[in-house]
Protein backbone atom coordinates (compact mmCIF):
# COMPACT_ATOMS: atom_id res chain seq x y z
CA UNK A 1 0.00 0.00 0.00
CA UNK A 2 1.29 3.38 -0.66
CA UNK A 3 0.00 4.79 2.85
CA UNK A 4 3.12 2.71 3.97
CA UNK A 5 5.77 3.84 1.73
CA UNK A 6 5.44 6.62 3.20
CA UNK A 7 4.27 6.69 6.92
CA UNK A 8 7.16 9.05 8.90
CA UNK A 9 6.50 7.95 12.52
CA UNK A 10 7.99 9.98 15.23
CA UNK A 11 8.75 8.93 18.53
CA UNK A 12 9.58 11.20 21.17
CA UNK A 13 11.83 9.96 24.17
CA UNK A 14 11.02 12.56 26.70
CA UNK A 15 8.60 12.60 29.44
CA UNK A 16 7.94 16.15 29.33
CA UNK A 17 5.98 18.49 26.81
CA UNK A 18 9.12 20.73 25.99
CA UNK A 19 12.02 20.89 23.73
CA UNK A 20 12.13 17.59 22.51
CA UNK A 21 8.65 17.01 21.71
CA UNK A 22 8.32 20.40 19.98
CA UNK A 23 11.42 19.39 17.81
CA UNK A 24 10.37 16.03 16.72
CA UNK A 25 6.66 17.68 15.73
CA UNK A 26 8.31 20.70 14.03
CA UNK A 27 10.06 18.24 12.08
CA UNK A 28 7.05 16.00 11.28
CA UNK A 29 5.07 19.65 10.25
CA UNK A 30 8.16 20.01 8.30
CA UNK A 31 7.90 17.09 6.36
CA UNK A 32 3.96 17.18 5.66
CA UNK A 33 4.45 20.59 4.64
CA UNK A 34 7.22 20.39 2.04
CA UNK A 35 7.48 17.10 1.15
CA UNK A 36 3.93 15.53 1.31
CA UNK A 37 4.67 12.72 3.82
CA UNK A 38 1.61 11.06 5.76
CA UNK A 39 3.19 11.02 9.75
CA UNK A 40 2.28 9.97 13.27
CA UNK A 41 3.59 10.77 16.50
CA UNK A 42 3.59 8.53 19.55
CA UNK A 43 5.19 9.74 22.90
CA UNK A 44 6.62 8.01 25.72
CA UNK A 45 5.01 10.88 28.05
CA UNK A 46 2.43 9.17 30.54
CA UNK A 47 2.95 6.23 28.77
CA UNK A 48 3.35 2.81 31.09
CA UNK A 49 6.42 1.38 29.96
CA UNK A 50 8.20 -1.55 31.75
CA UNK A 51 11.72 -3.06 31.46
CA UNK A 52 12.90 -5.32 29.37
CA UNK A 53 13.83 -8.69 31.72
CA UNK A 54 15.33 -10.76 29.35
CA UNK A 55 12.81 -13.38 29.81
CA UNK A 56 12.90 -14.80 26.24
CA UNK A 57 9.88 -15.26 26.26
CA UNK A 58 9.78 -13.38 22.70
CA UNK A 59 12.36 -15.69 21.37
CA UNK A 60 10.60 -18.70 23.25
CA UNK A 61 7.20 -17.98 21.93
CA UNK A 62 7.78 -15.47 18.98
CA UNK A 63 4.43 -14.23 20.03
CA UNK A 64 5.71 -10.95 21.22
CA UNK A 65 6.41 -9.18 24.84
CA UNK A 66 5.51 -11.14 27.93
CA UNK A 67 4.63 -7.64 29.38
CA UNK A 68 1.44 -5.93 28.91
CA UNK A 69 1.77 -1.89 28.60
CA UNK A 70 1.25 1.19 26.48
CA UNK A 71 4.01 -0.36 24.53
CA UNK A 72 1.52 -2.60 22.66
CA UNK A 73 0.28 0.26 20.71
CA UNK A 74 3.35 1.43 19.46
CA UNK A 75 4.33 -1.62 18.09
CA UNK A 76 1.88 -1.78 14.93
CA UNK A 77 3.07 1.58 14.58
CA UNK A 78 6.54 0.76 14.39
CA UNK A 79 5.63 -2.29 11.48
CA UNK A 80 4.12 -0.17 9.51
CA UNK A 81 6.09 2.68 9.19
CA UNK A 82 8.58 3.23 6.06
CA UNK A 83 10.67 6.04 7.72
CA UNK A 84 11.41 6.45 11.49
CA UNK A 85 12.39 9.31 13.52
CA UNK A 86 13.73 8.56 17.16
CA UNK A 87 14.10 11.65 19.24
CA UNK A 88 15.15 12.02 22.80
CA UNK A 89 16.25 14.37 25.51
CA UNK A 90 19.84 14.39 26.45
CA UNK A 91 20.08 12.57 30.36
CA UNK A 92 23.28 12.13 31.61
CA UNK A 93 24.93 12.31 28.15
CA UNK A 94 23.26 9.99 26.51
CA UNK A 95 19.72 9.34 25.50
CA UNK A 96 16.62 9.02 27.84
CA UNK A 97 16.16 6.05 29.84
CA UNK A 98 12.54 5.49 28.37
CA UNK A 99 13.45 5.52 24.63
CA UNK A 100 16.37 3.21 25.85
CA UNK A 101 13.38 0.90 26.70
CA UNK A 102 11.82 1.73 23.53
CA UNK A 103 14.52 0.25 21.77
CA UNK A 104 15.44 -2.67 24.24
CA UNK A 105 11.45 -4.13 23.88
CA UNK A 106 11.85 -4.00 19.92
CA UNK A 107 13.66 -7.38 20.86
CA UNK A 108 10.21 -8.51 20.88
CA UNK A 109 8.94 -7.19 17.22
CA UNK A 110 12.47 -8.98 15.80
CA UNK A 111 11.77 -12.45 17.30
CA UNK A 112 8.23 -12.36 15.84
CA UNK A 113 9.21 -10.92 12.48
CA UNK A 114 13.24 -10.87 11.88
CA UNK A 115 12.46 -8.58 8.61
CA UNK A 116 10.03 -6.31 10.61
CA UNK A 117 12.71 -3.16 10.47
CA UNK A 118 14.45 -3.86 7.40
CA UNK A 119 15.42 -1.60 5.10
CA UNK A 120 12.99 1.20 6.58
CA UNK A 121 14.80 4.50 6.57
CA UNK A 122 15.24 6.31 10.39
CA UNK A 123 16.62 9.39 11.50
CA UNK A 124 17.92 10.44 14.93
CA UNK A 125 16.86 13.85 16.75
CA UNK A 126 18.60 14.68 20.50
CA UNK A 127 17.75 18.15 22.42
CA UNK A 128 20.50 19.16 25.27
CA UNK A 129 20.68 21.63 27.83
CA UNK A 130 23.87 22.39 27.35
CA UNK A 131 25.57 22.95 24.26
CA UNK A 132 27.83 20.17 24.53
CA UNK A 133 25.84 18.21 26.90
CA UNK A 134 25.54 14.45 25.25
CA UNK A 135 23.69 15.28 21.93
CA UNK A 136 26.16 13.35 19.79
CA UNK A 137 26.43 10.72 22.06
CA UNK A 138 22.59 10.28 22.19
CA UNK A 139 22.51 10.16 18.36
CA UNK A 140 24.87 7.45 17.87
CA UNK A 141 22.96 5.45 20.63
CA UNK A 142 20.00 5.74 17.87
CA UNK A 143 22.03 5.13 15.18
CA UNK A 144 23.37 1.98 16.75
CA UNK A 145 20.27 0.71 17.28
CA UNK A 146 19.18 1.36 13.83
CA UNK A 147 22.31 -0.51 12.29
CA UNK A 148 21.68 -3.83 14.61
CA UNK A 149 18.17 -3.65 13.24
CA UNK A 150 18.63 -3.15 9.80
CA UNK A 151 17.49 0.33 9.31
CA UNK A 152 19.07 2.62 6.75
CA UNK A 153 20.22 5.93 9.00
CA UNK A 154 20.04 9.23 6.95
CA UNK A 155 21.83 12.41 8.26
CA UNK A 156 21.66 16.20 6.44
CA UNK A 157 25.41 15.63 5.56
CA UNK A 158 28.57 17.24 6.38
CA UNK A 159 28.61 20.72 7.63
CA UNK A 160 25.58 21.21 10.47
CA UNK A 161 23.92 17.36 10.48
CA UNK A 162 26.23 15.47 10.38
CA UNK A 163 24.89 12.28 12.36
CA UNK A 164 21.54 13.53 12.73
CA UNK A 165 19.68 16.78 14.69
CA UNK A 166 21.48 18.14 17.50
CA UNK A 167 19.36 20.84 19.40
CA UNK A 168 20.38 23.04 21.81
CA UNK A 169 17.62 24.43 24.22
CA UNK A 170 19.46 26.31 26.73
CA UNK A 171 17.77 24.94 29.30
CA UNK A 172 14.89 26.89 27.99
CA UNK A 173 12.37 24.13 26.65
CA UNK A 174 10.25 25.00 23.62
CA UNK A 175 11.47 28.29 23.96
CA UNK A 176 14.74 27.70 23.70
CA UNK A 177 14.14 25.01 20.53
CA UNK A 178 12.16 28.03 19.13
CA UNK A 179 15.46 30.15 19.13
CA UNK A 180 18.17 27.67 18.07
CA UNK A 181 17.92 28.27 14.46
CA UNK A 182 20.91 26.10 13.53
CA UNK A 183 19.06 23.10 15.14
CA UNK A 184 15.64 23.52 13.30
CA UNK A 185 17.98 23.98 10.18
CA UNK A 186 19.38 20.44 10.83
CA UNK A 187 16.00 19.13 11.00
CA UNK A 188 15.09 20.51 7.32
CA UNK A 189 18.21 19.27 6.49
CA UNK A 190 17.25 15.47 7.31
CA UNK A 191 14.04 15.37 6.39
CA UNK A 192 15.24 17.39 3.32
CA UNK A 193 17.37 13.91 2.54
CA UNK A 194 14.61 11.56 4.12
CA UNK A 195 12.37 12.88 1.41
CA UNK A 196 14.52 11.23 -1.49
CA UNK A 197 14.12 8.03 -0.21
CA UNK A 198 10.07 8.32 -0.86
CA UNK A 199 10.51 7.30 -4.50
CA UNK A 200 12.08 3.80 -3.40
């Protein structure tokens, strides 16, 4: 179906309604906008999410997550999605502990379906405090998870986006997303190269 060539799903790491979530919807507005992509967004805000326990039970059963949580309705959206943006807030240098257990549970999608992220196209968005405080770190946490998975990782290139969208908020949430224009231009940037992928 078309619809799924090219669903842009967006999941935001952070537990707050702030900097991050504001970038990864600016960039989803972005893309609907300019390049005509179909999106969804999906948060882990308020969101039940337990740990991965290493219960192979996926493997075991290949029926899926032993747990039940709000993580069950991300799932379908994660299958049938073509292109994939992770975003998350920086926390202690690296990314959020709940998109960390985003990414652990998709364990349970790969033992039921080994194909299930292969080949779809993902992107990686991180929002700091600080200048410097983990946003490249963060993003290569994504991207790793994207290579052990199969997904192809797009960046906006050399010279401002280099690995993916590194915001800086200043400690200022939305507010201080609002004002970083170098960021938001490293968003356009990636979705900019995301978008050539559609024809595929």
């Amino acid at each position: 179906m078309e619809e799924n060539k090219t669903l842009l799903l967006g999941i935001c790491g952070s537990p707050r309604m702030q900097a991050t979530e504001f970038a990864i919807n600016y960039a989803l507005n972005y893309a609907v906008e300019k390049f005509g992509f179909e999106t969804d967004f999906w948060t882990v805000r308020n969101k039940e999410i337990k740990f991965c326990i290493h219960c192979d039970y996926c493997i075991r059963e290949k029926k899926g997550c032993v747990h039940s949580d709000d993580l069950h309705e991300l799932y379908p959206k994660l299958e049938r999605a073509k292109f994939l943006l992770f975003g998350t807030p920086v926390f202690q240098g690296n990314l959020s502990g709940q998109l960390k257990t985003v990414m652990d549970r998709c364990r349970a999608l790969v033992a039921k379906s080994p194909g299930v992220f292969k080949n779809k196209i993902g992107m990686a968005l991180a929002v700091g405090g600080d200048r410097s405080g983990g946003q490249e770190i963060a993003i290569r946490s994504i991207l790793d998870f994207f290579q052990q998975n199969h997904i192809i990782s797009v960046s906006g290139g050399a010279f401002g986006a280099n690995l993916g969208a590194s915001l800086w908020a200043k400690d200022k949430g939305k507010e201080g997303i609002e004002q970083d224009e170098e960021g938001l231009k490293s968003i356009r940037k990636i979705i900019k190269r995301l978008a050539e992928f559609k024809k595929f």
